[in-house]
Protein backbone atom coordinates (compact mmCIF):
# COMPACT_ATOMS: atom_id res chain seq x y z
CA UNK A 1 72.99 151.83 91.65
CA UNK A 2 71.54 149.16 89.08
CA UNK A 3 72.11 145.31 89.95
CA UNK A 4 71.94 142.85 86.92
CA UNK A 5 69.38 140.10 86.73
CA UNK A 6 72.50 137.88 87.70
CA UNK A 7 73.21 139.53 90.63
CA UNK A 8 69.98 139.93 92.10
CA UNK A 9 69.04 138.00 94.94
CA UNK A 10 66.02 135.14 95.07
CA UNK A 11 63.55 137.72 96.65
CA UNK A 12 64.83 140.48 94.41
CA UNK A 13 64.66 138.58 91.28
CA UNK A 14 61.16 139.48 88.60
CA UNK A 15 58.91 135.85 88.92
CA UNK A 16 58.84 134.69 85.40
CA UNK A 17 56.04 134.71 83.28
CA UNK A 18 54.73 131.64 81.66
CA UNK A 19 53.05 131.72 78.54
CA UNK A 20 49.70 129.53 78.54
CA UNK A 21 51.53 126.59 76.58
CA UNK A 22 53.74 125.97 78.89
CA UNK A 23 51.28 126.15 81.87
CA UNK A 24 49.01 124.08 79.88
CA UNK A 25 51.84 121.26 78.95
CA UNK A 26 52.73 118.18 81.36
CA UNK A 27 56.20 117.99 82.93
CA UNK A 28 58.91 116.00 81.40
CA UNK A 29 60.32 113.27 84.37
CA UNK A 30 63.72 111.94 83.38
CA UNK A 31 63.75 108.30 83.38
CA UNK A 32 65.29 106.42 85.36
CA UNK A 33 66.60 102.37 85.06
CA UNK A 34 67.04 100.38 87.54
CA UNK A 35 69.36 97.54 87.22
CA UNK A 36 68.47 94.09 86.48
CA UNK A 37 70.03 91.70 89.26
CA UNK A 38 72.52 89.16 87.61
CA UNK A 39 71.09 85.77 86.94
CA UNK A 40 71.24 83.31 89.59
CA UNK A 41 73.82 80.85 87.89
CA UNK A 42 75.81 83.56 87.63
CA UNK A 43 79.19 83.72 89.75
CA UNK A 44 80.47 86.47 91.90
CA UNK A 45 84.41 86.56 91.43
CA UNK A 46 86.43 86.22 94.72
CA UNK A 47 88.40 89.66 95.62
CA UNK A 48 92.00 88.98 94.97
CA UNK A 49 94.34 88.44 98.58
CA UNK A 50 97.08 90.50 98.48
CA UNK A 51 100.26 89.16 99.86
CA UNK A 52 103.53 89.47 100.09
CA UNK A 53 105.26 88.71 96.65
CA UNK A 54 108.88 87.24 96.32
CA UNK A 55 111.51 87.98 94.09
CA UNK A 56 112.09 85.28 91.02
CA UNK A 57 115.47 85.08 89.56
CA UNK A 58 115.79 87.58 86.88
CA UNK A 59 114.29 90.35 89.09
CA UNK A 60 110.80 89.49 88.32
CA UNK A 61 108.50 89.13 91.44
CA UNK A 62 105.83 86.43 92.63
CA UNK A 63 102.95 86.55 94.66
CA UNK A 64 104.67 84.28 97.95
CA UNK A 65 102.28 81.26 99.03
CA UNK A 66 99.70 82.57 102.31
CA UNK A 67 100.62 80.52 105.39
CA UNK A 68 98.40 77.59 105.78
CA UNK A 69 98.26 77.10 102.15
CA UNK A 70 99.04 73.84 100.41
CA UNK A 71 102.11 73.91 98.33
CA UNK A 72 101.59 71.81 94.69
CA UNK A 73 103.78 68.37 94.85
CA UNK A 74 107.19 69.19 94.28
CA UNK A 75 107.98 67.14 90.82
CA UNK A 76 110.99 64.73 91.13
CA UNK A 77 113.78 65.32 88.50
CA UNK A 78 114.04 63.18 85.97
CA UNK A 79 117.50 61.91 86.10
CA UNK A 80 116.70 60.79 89.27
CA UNK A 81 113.44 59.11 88.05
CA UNK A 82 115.81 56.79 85.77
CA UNK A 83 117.96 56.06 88.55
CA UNK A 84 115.95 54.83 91.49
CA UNK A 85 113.28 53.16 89.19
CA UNK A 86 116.15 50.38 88.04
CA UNK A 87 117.32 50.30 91.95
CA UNK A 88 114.31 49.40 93.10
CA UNK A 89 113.72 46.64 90.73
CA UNK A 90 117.15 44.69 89.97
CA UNK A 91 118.37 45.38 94.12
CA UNK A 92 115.37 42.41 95.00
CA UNK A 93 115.83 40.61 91.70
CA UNK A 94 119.49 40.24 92.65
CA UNK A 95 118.91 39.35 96.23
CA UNK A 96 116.53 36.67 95.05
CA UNK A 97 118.81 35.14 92.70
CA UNK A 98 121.62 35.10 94.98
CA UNK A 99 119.64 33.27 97.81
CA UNK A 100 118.53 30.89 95.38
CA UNK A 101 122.26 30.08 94.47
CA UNK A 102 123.15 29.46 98.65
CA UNK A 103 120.33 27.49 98.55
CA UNK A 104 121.02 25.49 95.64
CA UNK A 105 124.59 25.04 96.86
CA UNK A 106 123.78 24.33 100.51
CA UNK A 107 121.52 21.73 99.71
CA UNK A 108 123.81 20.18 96.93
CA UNK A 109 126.65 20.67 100.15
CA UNK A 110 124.10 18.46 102.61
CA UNK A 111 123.24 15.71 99.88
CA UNK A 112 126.87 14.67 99.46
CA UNK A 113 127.94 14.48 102.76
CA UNK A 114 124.89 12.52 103.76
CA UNK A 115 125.79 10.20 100.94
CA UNK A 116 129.49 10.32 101.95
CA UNK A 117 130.74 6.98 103.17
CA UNK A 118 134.41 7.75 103.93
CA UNK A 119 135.70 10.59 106.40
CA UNK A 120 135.64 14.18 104.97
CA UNK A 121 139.10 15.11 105.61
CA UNK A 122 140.28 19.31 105.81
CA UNK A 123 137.08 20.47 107.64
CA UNK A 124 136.37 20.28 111.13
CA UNK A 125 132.93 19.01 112.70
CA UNK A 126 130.12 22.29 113.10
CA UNK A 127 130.03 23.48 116.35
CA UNK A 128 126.41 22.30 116.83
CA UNK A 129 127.78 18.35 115.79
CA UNK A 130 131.13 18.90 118.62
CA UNK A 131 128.49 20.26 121.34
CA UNK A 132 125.72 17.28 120.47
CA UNK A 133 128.21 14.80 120.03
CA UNK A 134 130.45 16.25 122.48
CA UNK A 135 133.75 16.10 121.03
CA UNK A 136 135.31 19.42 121.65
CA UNK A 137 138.31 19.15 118.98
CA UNK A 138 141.63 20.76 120.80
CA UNK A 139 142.41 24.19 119.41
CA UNK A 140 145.18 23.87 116.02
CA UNK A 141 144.62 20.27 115.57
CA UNK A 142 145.43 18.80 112.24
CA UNK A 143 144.77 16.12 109.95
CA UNK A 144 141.22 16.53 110.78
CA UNK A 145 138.69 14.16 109.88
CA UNK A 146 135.41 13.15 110.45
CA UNK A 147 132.15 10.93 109.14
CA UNK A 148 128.58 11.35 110.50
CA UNK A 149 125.89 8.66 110.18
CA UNK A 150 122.08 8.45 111.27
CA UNK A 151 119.78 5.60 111.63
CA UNK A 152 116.48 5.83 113.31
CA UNK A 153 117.94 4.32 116.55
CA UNK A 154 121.15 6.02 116.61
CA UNK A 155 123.39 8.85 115.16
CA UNK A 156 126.64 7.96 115.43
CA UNK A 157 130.06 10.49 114.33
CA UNK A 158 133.39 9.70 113.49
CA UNK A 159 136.01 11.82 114.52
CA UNK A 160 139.97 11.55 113.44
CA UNK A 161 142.67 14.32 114.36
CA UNK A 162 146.44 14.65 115.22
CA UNK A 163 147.63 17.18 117.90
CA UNK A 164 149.86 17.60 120.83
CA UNK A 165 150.55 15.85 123.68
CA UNK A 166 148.69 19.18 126.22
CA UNK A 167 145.94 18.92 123.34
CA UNK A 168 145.25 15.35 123.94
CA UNK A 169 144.83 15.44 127.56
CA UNK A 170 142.91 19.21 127.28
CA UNK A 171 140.79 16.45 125.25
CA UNK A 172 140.57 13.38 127.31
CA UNK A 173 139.91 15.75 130.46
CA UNK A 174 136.87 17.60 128.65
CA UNK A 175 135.39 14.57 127.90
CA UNK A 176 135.49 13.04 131.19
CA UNK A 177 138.48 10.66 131.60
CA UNK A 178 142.46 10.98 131.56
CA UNK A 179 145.43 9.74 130.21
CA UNK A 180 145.40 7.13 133.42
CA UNK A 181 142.27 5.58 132.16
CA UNK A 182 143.97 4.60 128.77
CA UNK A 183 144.48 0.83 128.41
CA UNK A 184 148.04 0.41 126.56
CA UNK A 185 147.81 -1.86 123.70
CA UNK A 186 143.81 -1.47 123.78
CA UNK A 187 141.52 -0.55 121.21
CA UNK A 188 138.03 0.27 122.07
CA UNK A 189 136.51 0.61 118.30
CA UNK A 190 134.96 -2.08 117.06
CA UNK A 191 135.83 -3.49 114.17
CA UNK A 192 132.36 -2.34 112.83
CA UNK A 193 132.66 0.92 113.63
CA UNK A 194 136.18 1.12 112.10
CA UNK A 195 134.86 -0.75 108.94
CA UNK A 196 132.17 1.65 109.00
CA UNK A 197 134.73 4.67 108.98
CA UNK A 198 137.70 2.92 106.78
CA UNK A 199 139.96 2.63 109.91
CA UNK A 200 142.84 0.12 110.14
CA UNK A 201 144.79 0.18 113.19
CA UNK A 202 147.73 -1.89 111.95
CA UNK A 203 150.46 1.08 112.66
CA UNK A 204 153.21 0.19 114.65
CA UNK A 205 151.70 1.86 118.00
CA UNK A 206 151.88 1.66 120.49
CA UNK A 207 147.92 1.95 121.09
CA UNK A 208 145.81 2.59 124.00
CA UNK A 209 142.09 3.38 124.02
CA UNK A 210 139.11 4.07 126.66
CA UNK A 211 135.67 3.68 126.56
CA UNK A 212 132.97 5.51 128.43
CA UNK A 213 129.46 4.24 128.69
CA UNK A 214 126.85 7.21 130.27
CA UNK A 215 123.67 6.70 131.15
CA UNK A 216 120.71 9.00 130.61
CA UNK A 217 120.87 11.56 127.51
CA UNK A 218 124.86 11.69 126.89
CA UNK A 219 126.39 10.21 124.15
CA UNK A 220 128.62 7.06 124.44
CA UNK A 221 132.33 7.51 123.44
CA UNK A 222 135.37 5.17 122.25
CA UNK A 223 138.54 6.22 121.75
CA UNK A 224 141.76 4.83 120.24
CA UNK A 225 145.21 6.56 120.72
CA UNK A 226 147.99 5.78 118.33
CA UNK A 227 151.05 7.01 120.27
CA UNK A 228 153.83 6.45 117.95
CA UNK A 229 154.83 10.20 118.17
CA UNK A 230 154.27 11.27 121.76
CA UNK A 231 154.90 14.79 120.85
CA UNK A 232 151.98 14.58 118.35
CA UNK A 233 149.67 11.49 118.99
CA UNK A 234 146.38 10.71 116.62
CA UNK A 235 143.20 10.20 118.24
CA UNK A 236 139.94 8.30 116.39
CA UNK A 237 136.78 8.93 118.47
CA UNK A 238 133.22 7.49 117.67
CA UNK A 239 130.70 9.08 119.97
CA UNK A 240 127.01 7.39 119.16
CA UNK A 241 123.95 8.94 120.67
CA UNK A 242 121.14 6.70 121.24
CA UNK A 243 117.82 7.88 120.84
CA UNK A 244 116.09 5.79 122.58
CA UNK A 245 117.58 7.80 125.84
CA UNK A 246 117.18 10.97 123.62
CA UNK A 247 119.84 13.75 124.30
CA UNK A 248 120.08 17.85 124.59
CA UNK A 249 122.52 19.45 122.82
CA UNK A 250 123.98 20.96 126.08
C-alpha cells in the first residue's frame, strides 16, 4: 500500500534537500512595530456609564440622570418671568406711597387740632387722652365735644357731652364723687377756663358743679352740670394735669 507525501507522517516524510543558495542565503525575519505611546497631552476618553434610560414623549428614550447627580437649574417660564418681576417692584413702591399719604395726612390731622382754639365737636377724646386725663366718657353719649391744650406747666382738656341720667352718675362715680357732692346753682369752671373753651353758662339751669383737687400725680377736675333735662343732662369737664407733680397714664 503506497501513502502520499501528504499523508505521511513527520518521521516518515523524505528531509528536503536544499540547494547551496538557499543554505548559503540569510533568513528573512518579519518585522515587527511596536506602537508609539500617545503623547502626553493627549486625553484618554472616559468609558461611557450605562444607565437606565427613560422614555421621552413621542416614544423616544433618554439616558435617566445617575443618583447623586446634579440636575441643571430648572429654567423659569417666561410668562411667569413678566409677572412676578412687576410684583416685586410696584407691591413696595405702592406700600411706600401709601404710608407716605397716612403720614402726610396724620400730621396735617395733628397740626390743626393743635392749632384748634374752639372744641372739636363729633369725635370723642382717644382712649390714651380719657385714661391720662381720666375722663372715661359714658358709653352712647352725644353731642360730644372736646378741646386739648398744653403749656409747659400744664396740659389741660376740655370735655363737653350730653347723656342720661344712669350715664351721668356711671360718670361722677368713676371719677370719684357723686351726685350728693354737686353744689346746686354752682359752677366750678372758671371763667378762664370757660373763655378758654367758648363756654357760656347762661342757660336757664338749673346748674350744679363739683370740684376735686388730688394730690400727687392725678389730674385735677371741675365739673359743671346743666340739668335742665333730667332725663338727659350736659356735663362740661376740664381736667388739668400739672406737671410739676408729673402723672402716669394709669
Amino acid at each position: 500500500m503506497t501513502t502520499t507525501p501528504e499523508e505521511r507522517s513527520p518521521e516518515q516524510r523524505t528531509p528536503e534537500v536544499l540547494t547551496p543558495e538557499q543554505r548559503t542565503a540569510e533568513p528573512v525575519v518579519a518585522e515587527v512595530r511596536t506602537p508609539e505611546p500617545p503623547p502626553a497631552d493627549a486625553r484618554t476618553p472616559a468609558p461611557r456609564q450605562k444607565g437606565p434610560r427613560r422614555e421621552r414623549a413621542g416614544g423616544a428614550t433618554a439616558a435617566a440622570p445617575l443618583p447623586g447627580s446634579a440636575r441643571p437649574p430648572r429654567e423659569l417660564p417666561r410668562w411667569l418671568r413678566w409677572t412676578v418681576l412687576p410684583l416685586l417692584v410696584l407691591v413696595p413702591l405702592g406700600y411706600v406711597i401709601i404710608s407716605a399719604q397716612q403720614s402726610r395726612e396724620s400730621g396735617e390731622s395733628k397740626q390743626l387740632e393743635a392749632a384748634a382754639r374752639h372744641l372739636t365737636f363729633g369725635y370723642y377724646p382717644s382712649s390714651l387722652q380719657q385714661r391720662i386725663y381720666q375722663v372715661p366718657i359714658p358709653y352712647g353719649a352725644a353731642h360730644v365735644g372736646y378741646l386739648e391744650t398744653n403749656s409747659w406747666s400744664t396740659s389741660v382738656l376740655y370735655v363737653q357731652f350730653t347723656t342720661t341720667a344712669g350715664g351721668l352718675d356711671t360718670f361722677l362715680a368713676k371719677v370719684g364723687t357723686s351726685r350728693a357732692a354737686l353744689r346746686s346753682g354752682s359752677s366750678e369752671i372758671s371763667r378762664s377756663q370757660a373763655r378758654e373753651a367758648s363756654w357760656t353758662f347762661s342757660g336757664p339751669g338749673p346748674w350744679s358743679g363739683t370740684s376735686m383737687h388730688k394730690n400727687g400725680d392725678k389730674p385735677d377736675h371741675a365739673i359743671s352740670v346743666d340739668l335742665h333735662d333730667p332725663d338727659a343732662p350736659t356735663v362740661y369737664v376740664v381736667s388739668t394735669v400739672n406737671f410739676r407733680y408729673g402723672f402716669r397714664d394709669s
